[in-house]
C-alpha atoms as a PDB file:
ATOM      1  CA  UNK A   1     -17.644  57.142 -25.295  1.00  0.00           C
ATOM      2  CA  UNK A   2     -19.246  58.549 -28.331  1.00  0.00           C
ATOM      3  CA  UNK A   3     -22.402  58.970 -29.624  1.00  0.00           C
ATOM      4  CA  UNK A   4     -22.141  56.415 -31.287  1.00  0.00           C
ATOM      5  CA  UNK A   5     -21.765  54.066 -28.401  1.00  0.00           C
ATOM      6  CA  UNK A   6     -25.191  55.476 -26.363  1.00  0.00           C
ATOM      7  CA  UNK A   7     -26.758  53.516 -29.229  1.00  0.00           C
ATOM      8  CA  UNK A   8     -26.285  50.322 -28.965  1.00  0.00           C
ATOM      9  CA  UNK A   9     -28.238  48.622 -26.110  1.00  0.00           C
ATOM     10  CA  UNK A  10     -30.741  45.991 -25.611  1.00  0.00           C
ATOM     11  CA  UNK A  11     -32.815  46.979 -22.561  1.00  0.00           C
ATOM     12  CA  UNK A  12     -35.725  48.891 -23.314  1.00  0.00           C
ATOM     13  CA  UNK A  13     -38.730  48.708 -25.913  1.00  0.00           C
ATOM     14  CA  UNK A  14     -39.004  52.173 -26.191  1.00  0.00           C
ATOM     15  CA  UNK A  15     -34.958  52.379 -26.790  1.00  0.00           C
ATOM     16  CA  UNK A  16     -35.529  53.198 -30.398  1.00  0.00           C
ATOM     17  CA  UNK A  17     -37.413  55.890 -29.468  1.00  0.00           C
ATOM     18  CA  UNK A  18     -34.880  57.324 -27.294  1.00  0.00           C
ATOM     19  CA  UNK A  19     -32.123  56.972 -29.748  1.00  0.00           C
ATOM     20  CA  UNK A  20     -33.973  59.173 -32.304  1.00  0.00           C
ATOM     21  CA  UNK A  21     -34.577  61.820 -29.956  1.00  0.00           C
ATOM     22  CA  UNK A  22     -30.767  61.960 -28.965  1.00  0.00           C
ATOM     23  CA  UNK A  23     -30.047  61.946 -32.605  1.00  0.00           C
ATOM     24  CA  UNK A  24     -32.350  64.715 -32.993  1.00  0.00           C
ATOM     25  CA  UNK A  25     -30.762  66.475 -30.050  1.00  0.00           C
ATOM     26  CA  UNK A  26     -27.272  66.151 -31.522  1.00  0.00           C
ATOM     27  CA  UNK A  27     -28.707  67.885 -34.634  1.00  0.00           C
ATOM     28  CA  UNK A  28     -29.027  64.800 -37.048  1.00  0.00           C
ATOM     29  CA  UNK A  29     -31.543  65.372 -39.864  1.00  0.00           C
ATOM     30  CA  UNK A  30     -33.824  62.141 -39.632  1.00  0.00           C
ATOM     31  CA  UNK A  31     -35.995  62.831 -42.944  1.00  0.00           C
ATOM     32  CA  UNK A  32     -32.408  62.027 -44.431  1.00  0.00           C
ATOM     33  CA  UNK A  33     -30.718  58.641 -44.852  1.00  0.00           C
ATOM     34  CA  UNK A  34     -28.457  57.010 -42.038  1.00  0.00           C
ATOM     35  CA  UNK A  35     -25.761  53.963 -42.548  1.00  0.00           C
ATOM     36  CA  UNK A  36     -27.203  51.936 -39.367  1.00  0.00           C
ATOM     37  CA  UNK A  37     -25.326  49.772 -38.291  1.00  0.00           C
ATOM     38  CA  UNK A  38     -26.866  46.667 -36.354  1.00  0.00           C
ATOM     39  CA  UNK A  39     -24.633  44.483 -33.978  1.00  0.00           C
ATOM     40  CA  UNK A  40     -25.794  40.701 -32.978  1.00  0.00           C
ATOM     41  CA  UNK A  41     -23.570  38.293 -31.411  1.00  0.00           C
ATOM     42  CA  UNK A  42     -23.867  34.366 -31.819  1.00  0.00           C
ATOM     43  CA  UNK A  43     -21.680  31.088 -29.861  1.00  0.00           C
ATOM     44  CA  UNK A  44     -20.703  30.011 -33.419  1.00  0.00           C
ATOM     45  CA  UNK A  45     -19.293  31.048 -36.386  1.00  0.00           C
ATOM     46  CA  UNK A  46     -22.152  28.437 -37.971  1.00  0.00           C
ATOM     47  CA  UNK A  47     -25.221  29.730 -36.590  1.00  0.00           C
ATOM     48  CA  UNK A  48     -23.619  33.706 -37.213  1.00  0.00           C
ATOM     49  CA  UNK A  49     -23.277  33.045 -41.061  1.00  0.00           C
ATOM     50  CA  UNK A  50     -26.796  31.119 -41.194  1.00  0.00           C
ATOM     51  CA  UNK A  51     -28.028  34.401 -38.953  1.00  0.00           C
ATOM     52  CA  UNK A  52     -26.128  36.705 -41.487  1.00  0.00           C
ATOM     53  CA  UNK A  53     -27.269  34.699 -44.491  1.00  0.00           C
ATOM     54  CA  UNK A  54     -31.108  35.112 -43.362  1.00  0.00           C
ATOM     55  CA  UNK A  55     -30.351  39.020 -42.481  1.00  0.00           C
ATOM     56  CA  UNK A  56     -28.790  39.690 -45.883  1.00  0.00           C
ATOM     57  CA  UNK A  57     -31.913  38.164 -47.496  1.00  0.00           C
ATOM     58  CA  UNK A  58     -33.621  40.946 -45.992  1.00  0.00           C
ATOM     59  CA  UNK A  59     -31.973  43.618 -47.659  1.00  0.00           C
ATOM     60  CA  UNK A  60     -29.035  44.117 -45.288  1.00  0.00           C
ATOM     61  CA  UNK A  61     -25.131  43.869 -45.956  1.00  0.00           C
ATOM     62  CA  UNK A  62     -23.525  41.707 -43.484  1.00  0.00           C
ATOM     63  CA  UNK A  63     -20.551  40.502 -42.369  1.00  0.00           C
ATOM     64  CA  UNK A  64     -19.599  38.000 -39.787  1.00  0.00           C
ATOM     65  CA  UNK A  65     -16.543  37.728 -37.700  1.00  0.00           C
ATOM     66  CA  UNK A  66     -14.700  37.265 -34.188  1.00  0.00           C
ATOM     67  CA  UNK A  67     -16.215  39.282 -31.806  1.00  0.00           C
ATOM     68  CA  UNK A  68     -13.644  41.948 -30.125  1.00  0.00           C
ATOM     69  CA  UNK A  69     -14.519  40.262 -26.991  1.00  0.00           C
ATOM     70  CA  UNK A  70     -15.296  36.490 -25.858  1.00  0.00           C
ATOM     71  CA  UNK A  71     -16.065  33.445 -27.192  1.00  0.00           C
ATOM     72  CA  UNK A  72     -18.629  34.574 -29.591  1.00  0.00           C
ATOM     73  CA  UNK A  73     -18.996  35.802 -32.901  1.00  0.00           C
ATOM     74  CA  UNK A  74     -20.317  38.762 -34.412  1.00  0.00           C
ATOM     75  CA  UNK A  75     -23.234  39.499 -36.904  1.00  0.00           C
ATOM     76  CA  UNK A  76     -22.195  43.275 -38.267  1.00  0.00           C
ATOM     77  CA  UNK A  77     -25.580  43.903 -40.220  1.00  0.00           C
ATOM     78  CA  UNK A  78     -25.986  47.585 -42.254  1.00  0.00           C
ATOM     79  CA  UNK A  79     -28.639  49.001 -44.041  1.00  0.00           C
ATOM     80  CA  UNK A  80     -28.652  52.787 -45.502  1.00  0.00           C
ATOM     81  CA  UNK A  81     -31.931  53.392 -44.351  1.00  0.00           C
ATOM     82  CA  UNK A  82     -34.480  56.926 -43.380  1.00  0.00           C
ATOM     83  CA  UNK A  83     -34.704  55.948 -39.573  1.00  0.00           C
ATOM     84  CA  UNK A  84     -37.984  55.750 -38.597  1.00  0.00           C
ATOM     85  CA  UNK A  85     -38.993  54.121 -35.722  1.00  0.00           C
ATOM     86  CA  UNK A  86     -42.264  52.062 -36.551  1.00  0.00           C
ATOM     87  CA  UNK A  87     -39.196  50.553 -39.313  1.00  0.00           C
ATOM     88  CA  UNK A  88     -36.232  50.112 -36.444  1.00  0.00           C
ATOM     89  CA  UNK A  89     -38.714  48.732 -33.840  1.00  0.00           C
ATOM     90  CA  UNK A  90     -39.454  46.014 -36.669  1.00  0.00           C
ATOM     91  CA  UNK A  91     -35.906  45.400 -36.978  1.00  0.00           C
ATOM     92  CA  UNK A  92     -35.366  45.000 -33.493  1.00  0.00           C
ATOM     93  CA  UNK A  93     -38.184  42.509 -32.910  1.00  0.00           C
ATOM     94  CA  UNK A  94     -36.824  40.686 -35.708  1.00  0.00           C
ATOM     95  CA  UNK A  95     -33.459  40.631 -34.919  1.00  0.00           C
ATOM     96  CA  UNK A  96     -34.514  39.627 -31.182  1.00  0.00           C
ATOM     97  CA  UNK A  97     -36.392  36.929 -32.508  1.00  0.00           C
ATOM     98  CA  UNK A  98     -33.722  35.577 -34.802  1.00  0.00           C
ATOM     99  CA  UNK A  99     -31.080  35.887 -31.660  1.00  0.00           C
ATOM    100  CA  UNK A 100     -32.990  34.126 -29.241  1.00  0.00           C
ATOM    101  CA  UNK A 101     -33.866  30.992 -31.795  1.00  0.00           C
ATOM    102  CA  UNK A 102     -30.469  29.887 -31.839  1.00  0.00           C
ATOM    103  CA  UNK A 103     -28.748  31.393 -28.446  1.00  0.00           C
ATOM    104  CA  UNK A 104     -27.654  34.545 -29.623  1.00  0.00           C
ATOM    105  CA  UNK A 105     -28.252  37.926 -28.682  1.00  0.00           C
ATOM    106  CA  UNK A 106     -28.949  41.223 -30.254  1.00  0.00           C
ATOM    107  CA  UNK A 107     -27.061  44.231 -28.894  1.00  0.00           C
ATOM    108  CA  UNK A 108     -28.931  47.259 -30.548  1.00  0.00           C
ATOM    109  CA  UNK A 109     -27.933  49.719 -33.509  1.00  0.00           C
ATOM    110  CA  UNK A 110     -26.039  52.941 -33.824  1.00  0.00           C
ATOM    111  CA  UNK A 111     -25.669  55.706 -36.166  1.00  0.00           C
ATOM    112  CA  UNK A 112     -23.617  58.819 -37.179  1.00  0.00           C
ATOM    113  CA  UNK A 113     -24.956  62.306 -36.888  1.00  0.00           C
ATOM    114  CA  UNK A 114     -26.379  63.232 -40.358  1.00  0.00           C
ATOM    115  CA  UNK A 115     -26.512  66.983 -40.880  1.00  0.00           C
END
């Protein structure tokens, strides 16, 4: 497992916070941009590219495939963004929101170190 990977969950509200203070830990500069990458997972390939079509209008690059895993299908959502976390606890309300409208689920973010 890499860091990468103790990033993506969808357990706890404060979870955002917690993944900016192992980011921190692992010596990432946060006043500098990140390529975040979001991860939600849909039953359809339908309701993922209406899902990816409403994220991208949001300022996000998508793209929607297969998930590795399952019967379901994956919304891969990125955004180059400073990560703040009044900004990624928007997102993940959002994206929790979005999920649960139509049956899907939202399965966190992750991040590279940036030095």
């Amino acid at each position: 497992m890499g860091i990468f990977d103790l990033f993506r969950s969808k357990e706890k509200p404060d979870l955002d916070r917690s993944v900016l203070v192992q980011l921190r830990r692992s010596g990432s500069d946060l006043l500098k941009p990140h390529n975040i990458e979001f991860f939600l997972y849909f039953p359809t390939q339908s309701v993922a590219d209406k899902a990816g079509t409403s994220i991208r209008s949001s300022g996000f690059e998508v793209e929607v495939k297969k998930a590795a895993q399952g019967e379901t299908w994956l919304c891969f959502a990125t955004k180059t963004m400073i990560p703040e976390l009044s900004d990624l606890q928007r997102i993940r309300h959002d994206f929790m929101t979005l999920a649960a409208s139509v049956s899907g689920e939202y399965d966190g973010w992750g991040t590279q170190v940036v030095k």
